[in-house]
Protein backbone atom coordinates (compact mmCIF):
# COMPACT_ATOMS: atom_id res chain seq x y z
CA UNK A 1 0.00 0.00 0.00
CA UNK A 2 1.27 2.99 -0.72
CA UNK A 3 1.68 5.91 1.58
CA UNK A 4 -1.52 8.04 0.22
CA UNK A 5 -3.79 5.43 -0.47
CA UNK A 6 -6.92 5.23 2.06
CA UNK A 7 -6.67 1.42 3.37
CA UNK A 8 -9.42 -0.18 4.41
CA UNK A 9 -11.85 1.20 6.87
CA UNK A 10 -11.02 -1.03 10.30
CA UNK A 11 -7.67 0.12 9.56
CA UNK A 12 -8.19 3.41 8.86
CA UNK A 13 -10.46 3.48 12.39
CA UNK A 14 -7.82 1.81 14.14
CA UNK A 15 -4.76 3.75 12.83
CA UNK A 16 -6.73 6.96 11.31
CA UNK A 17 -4.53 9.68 9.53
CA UNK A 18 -0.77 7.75 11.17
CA UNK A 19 -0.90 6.05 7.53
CA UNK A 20 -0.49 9.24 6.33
CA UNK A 21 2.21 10.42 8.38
CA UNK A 22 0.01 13.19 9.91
CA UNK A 23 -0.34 12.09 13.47
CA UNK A 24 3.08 12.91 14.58
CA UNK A 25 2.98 16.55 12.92
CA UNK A 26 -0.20 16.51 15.90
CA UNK A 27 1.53 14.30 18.97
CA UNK A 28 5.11 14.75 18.57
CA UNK A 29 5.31 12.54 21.54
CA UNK A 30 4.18 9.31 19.72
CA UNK A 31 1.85 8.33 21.93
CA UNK A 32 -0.09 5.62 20.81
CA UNK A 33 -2.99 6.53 22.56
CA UNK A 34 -4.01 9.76 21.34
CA UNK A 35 -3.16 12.73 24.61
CA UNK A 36 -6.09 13.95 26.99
CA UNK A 37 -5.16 17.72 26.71
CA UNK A 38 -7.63 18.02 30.19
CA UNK A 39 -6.55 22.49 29.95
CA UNK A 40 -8.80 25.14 29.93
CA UNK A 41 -6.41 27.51 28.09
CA UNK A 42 -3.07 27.44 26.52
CA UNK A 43 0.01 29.47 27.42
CA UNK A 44 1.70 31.68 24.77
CA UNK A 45 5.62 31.68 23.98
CA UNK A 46 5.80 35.22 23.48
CA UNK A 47 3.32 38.27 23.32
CA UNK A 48 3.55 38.19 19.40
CA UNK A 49 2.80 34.53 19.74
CA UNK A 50 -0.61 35.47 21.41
CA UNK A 51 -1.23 38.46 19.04
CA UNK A 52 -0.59 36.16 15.44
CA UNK A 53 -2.59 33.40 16.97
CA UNK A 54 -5.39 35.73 17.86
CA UNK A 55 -5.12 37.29 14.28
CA UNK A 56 -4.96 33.71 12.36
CA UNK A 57 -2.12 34.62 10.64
CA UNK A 58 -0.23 31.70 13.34
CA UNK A 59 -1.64 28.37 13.77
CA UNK A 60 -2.23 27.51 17.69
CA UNK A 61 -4.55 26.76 20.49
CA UNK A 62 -5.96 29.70 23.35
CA UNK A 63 -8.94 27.86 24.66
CA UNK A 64 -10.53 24.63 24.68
CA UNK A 65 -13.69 26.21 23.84
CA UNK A 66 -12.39 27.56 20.92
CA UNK A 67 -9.95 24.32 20.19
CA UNK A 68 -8.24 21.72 22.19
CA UNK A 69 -5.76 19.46 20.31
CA UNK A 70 -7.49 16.08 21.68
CA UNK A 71 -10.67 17.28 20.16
CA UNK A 72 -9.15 18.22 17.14
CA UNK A 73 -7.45 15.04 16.38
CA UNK A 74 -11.46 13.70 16.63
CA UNK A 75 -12.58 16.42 14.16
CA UNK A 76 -9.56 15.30 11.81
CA UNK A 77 -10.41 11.62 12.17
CA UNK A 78 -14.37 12.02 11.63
CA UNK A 79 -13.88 14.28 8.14
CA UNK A 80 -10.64 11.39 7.04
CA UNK A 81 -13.66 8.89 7.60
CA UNK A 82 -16.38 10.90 6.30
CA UNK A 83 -14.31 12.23 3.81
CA UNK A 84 -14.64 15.74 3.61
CA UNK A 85 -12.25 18.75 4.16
CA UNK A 86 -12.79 19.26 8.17
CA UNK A 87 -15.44 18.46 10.74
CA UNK A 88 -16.04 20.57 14.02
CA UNK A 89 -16.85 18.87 17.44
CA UNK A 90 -19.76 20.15 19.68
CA UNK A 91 -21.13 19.03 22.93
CA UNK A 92 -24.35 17.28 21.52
CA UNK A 93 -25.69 16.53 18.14
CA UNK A 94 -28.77 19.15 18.87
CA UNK A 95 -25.61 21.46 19.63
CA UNK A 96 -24.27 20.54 16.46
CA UNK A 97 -27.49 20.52 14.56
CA UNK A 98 -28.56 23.63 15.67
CA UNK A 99 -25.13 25.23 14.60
CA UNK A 100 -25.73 24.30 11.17
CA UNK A 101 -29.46 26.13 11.00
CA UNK A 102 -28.29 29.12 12.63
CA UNK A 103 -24.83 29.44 10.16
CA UNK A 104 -27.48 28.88 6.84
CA UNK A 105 -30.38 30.56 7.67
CA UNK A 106 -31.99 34.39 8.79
CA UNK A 107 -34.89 35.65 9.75
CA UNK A 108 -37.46 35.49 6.26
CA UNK A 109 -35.61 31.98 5.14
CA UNK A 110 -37.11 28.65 5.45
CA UNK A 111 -35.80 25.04 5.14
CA UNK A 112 -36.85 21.71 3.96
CA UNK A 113 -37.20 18.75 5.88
CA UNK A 114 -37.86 15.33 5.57
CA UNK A 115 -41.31 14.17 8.38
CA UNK A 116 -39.50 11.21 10.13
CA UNK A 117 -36.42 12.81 11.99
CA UNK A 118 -35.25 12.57 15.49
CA UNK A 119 -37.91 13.98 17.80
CA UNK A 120 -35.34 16.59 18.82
CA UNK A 121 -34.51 17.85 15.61
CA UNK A 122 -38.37 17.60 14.84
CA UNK A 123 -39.14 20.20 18.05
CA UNK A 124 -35.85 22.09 17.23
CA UNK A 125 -37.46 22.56 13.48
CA UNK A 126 -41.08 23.20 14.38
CA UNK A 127 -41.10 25.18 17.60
CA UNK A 128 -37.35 26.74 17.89
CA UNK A 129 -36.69 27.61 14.82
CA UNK A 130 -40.29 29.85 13.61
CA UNK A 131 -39.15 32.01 16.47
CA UNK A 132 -36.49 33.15 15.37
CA UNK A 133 -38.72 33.96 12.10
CA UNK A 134 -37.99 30.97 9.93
CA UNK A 135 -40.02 28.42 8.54
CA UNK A 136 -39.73 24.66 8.36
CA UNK A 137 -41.47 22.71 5.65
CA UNK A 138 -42.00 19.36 6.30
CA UNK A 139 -42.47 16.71 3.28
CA UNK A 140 -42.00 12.63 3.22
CA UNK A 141 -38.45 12.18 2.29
CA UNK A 142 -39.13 9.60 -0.44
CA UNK A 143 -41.31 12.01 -2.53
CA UNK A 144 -39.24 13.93 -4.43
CA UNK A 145 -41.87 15.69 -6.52
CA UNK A 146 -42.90 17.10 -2.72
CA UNK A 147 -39.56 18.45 -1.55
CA UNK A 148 -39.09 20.27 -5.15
CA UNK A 149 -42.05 21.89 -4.71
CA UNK A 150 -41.30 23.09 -1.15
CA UNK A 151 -38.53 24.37 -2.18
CA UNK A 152 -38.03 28.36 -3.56
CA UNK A 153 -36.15 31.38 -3.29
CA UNK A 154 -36.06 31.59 0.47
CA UNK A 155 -34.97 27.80 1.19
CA UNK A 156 -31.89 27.79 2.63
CA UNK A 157 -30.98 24.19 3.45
CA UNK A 158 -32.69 20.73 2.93
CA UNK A 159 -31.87 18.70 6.11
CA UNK A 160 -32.97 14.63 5.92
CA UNK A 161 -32.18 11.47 8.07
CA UNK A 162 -31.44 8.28 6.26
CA UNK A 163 -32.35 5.58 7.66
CA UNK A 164 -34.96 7.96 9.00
CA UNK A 165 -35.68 8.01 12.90
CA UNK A 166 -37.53 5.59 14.13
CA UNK A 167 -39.60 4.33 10.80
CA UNK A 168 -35.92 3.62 8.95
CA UNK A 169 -37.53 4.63 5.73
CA UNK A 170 -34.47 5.42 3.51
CA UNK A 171 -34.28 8.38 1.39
CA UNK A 172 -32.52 8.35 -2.18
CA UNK A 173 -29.46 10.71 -1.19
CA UNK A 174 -28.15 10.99 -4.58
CA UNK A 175 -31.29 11.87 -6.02
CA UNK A 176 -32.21 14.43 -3.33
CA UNK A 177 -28.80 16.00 -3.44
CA UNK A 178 -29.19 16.83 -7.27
CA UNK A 179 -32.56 18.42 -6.12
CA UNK A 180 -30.70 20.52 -3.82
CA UNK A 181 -28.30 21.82 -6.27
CA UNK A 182 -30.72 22.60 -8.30
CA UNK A 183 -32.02 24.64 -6.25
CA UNK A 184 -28.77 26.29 -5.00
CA UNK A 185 -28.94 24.92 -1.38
CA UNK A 186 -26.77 22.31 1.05
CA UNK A 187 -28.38 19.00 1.88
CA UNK A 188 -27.66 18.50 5.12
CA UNK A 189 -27.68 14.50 6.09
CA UNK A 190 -28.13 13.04 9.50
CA UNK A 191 -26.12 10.52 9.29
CA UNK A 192 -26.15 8.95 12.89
CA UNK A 193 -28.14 5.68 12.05
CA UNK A 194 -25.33 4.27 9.48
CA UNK A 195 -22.13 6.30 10.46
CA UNK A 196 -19.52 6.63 8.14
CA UNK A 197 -18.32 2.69 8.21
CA UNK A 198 -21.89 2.17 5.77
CA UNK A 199 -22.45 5.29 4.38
CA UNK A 200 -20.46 8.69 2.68
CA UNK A 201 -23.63 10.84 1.98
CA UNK A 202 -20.68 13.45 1.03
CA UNK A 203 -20.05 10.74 -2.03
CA UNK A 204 -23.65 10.94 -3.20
CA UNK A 205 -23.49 14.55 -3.11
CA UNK A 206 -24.71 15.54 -0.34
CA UNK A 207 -22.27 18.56 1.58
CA UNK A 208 -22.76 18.98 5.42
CA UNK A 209 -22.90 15.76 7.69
CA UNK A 210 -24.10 15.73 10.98
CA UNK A 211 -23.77 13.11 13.49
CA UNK A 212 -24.59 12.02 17.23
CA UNK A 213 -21.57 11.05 18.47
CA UNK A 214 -23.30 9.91 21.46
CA UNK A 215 -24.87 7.31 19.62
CA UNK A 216 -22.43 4.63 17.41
CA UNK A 217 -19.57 6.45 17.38
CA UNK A 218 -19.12 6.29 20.97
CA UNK A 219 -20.60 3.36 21.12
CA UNK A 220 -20.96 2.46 24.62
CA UNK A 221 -23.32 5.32 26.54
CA UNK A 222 -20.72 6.78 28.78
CA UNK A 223 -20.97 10.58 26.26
CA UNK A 224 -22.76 13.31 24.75
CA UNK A 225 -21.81 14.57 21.50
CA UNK A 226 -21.78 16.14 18.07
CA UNK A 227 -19.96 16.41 15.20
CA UNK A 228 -20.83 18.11 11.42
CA UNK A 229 -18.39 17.27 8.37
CA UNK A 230 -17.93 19.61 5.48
CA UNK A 231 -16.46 22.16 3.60
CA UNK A 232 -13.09 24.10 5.09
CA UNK A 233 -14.78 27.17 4.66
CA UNK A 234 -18.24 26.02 6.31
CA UNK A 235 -16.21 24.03 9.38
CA UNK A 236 -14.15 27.49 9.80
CA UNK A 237 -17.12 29.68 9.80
CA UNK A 238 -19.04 27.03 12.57
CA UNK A 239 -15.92 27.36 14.73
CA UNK A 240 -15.30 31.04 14.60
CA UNK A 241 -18.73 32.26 14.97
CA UNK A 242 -21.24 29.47 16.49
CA UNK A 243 -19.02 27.45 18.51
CA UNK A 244 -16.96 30.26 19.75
CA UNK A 245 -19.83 32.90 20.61
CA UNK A 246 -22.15 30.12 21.72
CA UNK A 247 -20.32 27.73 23.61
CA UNK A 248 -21.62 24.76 23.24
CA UNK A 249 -17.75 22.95 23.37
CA UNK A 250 -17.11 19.32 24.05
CA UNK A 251 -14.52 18.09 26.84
CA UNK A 252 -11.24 16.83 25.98
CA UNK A 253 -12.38 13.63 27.86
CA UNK A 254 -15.42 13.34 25.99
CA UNK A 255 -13.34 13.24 22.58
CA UNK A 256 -11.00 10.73 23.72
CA UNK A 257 -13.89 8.59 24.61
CA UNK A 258 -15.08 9.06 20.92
CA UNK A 259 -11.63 8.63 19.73
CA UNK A 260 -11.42 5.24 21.75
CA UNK A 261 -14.90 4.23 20.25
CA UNK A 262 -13.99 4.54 16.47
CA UNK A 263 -11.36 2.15 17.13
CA UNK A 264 -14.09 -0.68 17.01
CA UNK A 265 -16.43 1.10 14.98
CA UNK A 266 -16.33 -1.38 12.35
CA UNK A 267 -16.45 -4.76 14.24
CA UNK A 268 -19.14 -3.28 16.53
CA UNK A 269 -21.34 -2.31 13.84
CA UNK A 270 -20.80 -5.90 11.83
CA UNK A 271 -22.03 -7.18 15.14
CA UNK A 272 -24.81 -4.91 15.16
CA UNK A 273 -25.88 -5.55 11.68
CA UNK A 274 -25.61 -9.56 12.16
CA UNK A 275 -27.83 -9.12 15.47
CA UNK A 276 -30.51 -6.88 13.84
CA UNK A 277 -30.86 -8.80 10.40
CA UNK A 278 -31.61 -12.09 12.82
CA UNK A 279 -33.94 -9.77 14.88
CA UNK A 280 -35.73 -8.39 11.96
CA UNK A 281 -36.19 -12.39 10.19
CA UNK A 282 -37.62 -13.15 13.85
CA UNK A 283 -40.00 -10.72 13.91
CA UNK A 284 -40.90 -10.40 10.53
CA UNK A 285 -43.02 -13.85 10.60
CA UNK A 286 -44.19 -13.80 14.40
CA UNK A 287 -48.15 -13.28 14.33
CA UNK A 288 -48.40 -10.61 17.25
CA UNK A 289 -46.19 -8.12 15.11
CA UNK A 290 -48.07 -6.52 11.97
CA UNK A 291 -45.10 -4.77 10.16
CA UNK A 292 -41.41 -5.02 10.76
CA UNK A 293 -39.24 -1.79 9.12
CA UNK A 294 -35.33 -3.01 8.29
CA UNK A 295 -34.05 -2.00 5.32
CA UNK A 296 -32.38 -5.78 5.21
CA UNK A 297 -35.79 -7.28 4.56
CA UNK A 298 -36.84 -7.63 1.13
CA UNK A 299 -40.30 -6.81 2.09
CA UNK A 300 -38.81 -3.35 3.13
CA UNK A 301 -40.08 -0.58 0.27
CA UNK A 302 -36.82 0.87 -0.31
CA UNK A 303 -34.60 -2.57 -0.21
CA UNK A 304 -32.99 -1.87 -3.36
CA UNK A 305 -32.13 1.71 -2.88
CA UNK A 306 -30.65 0.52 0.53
CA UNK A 307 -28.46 -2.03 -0.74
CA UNK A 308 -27.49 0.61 -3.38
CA UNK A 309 -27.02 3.16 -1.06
CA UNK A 310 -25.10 1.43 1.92
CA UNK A 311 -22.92 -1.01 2.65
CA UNK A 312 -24.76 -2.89 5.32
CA UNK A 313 -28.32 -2.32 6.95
CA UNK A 314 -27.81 -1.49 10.54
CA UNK A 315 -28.54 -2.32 14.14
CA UNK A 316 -31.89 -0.25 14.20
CA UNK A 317 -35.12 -1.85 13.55
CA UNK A 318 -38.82 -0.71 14.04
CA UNK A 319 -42.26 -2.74 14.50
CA UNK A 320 -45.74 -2.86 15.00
CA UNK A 321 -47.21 -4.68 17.21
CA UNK A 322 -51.17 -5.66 17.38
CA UNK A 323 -52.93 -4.18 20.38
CA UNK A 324 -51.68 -0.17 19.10
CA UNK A 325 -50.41 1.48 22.32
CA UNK A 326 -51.40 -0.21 25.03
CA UNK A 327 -49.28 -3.36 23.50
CA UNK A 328 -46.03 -1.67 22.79
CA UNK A 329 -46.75 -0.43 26.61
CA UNK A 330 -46.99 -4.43 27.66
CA UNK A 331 -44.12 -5.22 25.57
CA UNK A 332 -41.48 -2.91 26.88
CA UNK A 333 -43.03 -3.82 30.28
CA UNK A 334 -42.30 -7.50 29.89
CA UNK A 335 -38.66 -7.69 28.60
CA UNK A 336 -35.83 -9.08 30.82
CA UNK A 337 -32.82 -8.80 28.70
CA UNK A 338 -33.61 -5.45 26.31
CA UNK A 339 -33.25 -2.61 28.57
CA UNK A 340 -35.92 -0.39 28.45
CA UNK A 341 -34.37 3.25 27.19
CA UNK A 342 -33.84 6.13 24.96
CA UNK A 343 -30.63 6.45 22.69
CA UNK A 344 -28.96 4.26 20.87
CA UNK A 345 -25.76 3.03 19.52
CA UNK A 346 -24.96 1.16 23.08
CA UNK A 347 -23.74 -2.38 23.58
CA UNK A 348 -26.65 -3.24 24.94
CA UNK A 349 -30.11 -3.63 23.29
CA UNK A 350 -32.16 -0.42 23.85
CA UNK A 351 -36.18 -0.59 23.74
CA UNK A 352 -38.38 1.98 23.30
CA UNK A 353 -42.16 2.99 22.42
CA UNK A 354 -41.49 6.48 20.12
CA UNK A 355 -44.89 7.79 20.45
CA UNK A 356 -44.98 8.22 23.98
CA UNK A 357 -41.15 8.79 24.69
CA UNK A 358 -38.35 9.75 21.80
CA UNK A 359 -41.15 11.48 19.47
CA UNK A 360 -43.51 12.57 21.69
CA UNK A 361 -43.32 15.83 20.96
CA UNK A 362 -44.89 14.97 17.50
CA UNK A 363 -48.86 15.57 17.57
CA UNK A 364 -50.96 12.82 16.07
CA UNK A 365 -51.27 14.34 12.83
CA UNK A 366 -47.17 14.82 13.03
CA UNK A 367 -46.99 10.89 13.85
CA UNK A 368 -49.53 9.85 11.32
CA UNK A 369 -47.52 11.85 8.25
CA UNK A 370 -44.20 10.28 9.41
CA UNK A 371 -45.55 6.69 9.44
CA UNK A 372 -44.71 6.02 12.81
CA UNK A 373 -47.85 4.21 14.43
CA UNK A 374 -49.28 4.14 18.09
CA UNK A 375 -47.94 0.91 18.22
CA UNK A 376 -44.38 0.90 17.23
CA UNK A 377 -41.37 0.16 18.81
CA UNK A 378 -38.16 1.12 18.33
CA UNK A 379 -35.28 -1.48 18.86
CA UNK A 380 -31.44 -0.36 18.85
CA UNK A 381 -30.17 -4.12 18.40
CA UNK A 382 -26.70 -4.42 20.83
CA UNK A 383 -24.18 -6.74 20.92
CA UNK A 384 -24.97 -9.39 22.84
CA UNK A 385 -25.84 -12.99 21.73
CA UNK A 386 -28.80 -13.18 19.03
CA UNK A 387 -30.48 -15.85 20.32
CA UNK A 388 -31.01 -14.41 24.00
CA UNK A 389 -32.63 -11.30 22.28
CA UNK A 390 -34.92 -13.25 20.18
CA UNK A 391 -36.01 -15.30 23.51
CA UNK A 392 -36.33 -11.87 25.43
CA UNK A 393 -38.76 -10.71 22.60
CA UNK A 394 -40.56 -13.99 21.80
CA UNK A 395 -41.26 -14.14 26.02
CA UNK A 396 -42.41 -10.59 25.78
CA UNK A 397 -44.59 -10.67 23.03
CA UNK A 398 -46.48 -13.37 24.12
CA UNK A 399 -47.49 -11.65 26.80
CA UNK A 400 -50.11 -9.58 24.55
């Protein structure tokens, strides 16, 4: 392999940009685990040093809020695996998220977005965000025709989730990013459900990524994050304005953690992906469920644009159950092994019901147009043996 050739993604997680030759020009120490720079501020060598750092004309750190190099060695790692020019760390993905909207839009503007999003970003975008004057259109992400037509001289941005949140309805990325440059606007992709191990959005043509760190990245529940891939001259503009004058800055701990976690990125998420596809096969023939949603069943509507579109199907899976909400109530009642929470991402199997807890800030007409029934539940499939989760469920669901 030559010395600028990407390898293969577990190595690149494992090793990141050292192939390169870039991490020592970082850690001159050599380290091998990357430094916890746990410092509020940085000392200056001279009063000239301070001045040319505070200009930009010098390269070099003043405040962790502003930069701290352990977080930056994340921010270089995410955009080497997402592959664009930079990414920019925050303390949350709704910090991150919110970032973007703020940098893109002003009062008058509006933005397109897809129903079936994070219930988060779905309050951020329909209560937040009209006071501070803009508007939010809301279409279904796999109607094209819809999302042109929202779209005119004020739109700003068109934001999507793919696999959506919880319904993991997929939308066509390439398609919707030739929309958007059509219309002269970003599509921004939430890209927490597949990471960057099964999917580049940037290489269908999409050109601001946002992620929960929190979620697979980290991988194991013990932080809070964000992080938003793109452009040099978007990332720089996030940093010096939003991050900077808002504050919304990571800890140095926090990024190592993140930094530790994309070192098994890859074999967690082959786990994950192994677990859920024998999940979904479970579920999709057991008579108390009426609808399983994995993009790895072929009975899923947008199969073939998922295989086309990523590289494996992921450890989230949604289903009905008969019995509406009372029943998904019963269910998450009744399991021993899935443990009964929000998030996602985890080692462990996560249940929830997202009409009563991670959406319900949706109203029922909100629910009904994003597909996401009184009924459903919302698995985050972990790592742990297949065949306990499948008895946890089957005990469960016979208790309807």
């Amino acid at each position: 392999m030559g010395t600028k050739s990407k390898p293969g993604f577990a190595t690149a997680c494992v090793h990141g940009r050292k192939h390169l030759g870039k991490h020592d020009e970082d850690f001159p120490i050599r380290s091998v685990s990357t430094p916890i720079y746990m410092s509020s501020t940085f000392a200056f060598a001279s009063a000239e040093e301070g001045a040319a750092i505070f200009d930009g004309s010098q390269q070099g750190y003043v405040y962790t809020r502003i930069g701290n190099p352990t977080v930056m060695a994340l921010e270089k790692e995410l955009a080497y695996l997402e592959g664009t020019d930079q990414a920019i760390a925050f303390a949350s993905g709704m910090a991150a998220i919110s970032s973007v909207i703020l940098a893109l839009c002003r009062p008058g503007d509006n933005l397109v977005a897809t129903h079936c999003l994070y219930g988060g970003t779905h309050k951020l975008l329909d209560e937040m965000v009209p006071r501070l004057g803009l508007e939010t259109r809301f279409v279904s992400g796999t109607n094209l025709d819809a999302i042109a037509a929202a779209c005119d001289g004020r739109t700003r941005l068109i934001f999507t989730e793919s696999p959506a949140n919880p319904t993991m309805e997929i939308v066509d990325l390439e398609a919707l990013a030739g929309l958007a440059k059509t219309n002269g606007v970003p599509l921004v992709v939430d890209n927490t459900f597949a990471t960057p191990y099964l999917q580049n959005p940037v290489d269908m043509g999409a050109e601001i990524i946002v992620h929960s760190a929190t979620k697979y990245i980290g991988g194991h529940g013990d932080t809070v994050a964000g992080l938003v891939c793109g452009s040099g001259e978007f990332i720089d503009r996030l940093r010096g304005e939003y991050l900077r004058d808002l504050g919304a800055a990571i800890s140095p701990f926090n990024a190592w953690l993140l930094l530790r976690g994309l070192k098994t990125l890859p074999v967690r998420i082959d786990r994950h992906c192994e677990n859920a596809t024998a999940v979904a096969q479970y579920l999709n023939y057991h008579p108390r469920v009426e609808r399983v949603a994995y993009p790895g069943l072929k009975n899923h509507p947008q199969h073939d644009l998922a295989k086309r579109q990523m590289r494996d199907f992921g450890g989230m899976l949604a289903f009905d159950v008969e019995g509406g909400r009372d029943a998904g109530r019963v269910l998450c009642n009744n399991v021993r092994l899935c443990t009964l929470a929000v998030s996602l991402g985890d080692v462990d199997t996560l249940i929830e019901h997202p009409a009563s807890m991670t959406h319900s800030t949706y109203s029922e007409e909100q629910l009904a147009a994003a597909h996401i029934g009184p009924g459903m539940i919302r698995l985050s499939v972990g790592l742990e043996d297949a065949d306990d989760l499948i008895e946890d469920l089957r005990q469960a669901l016979a208790r309807l």
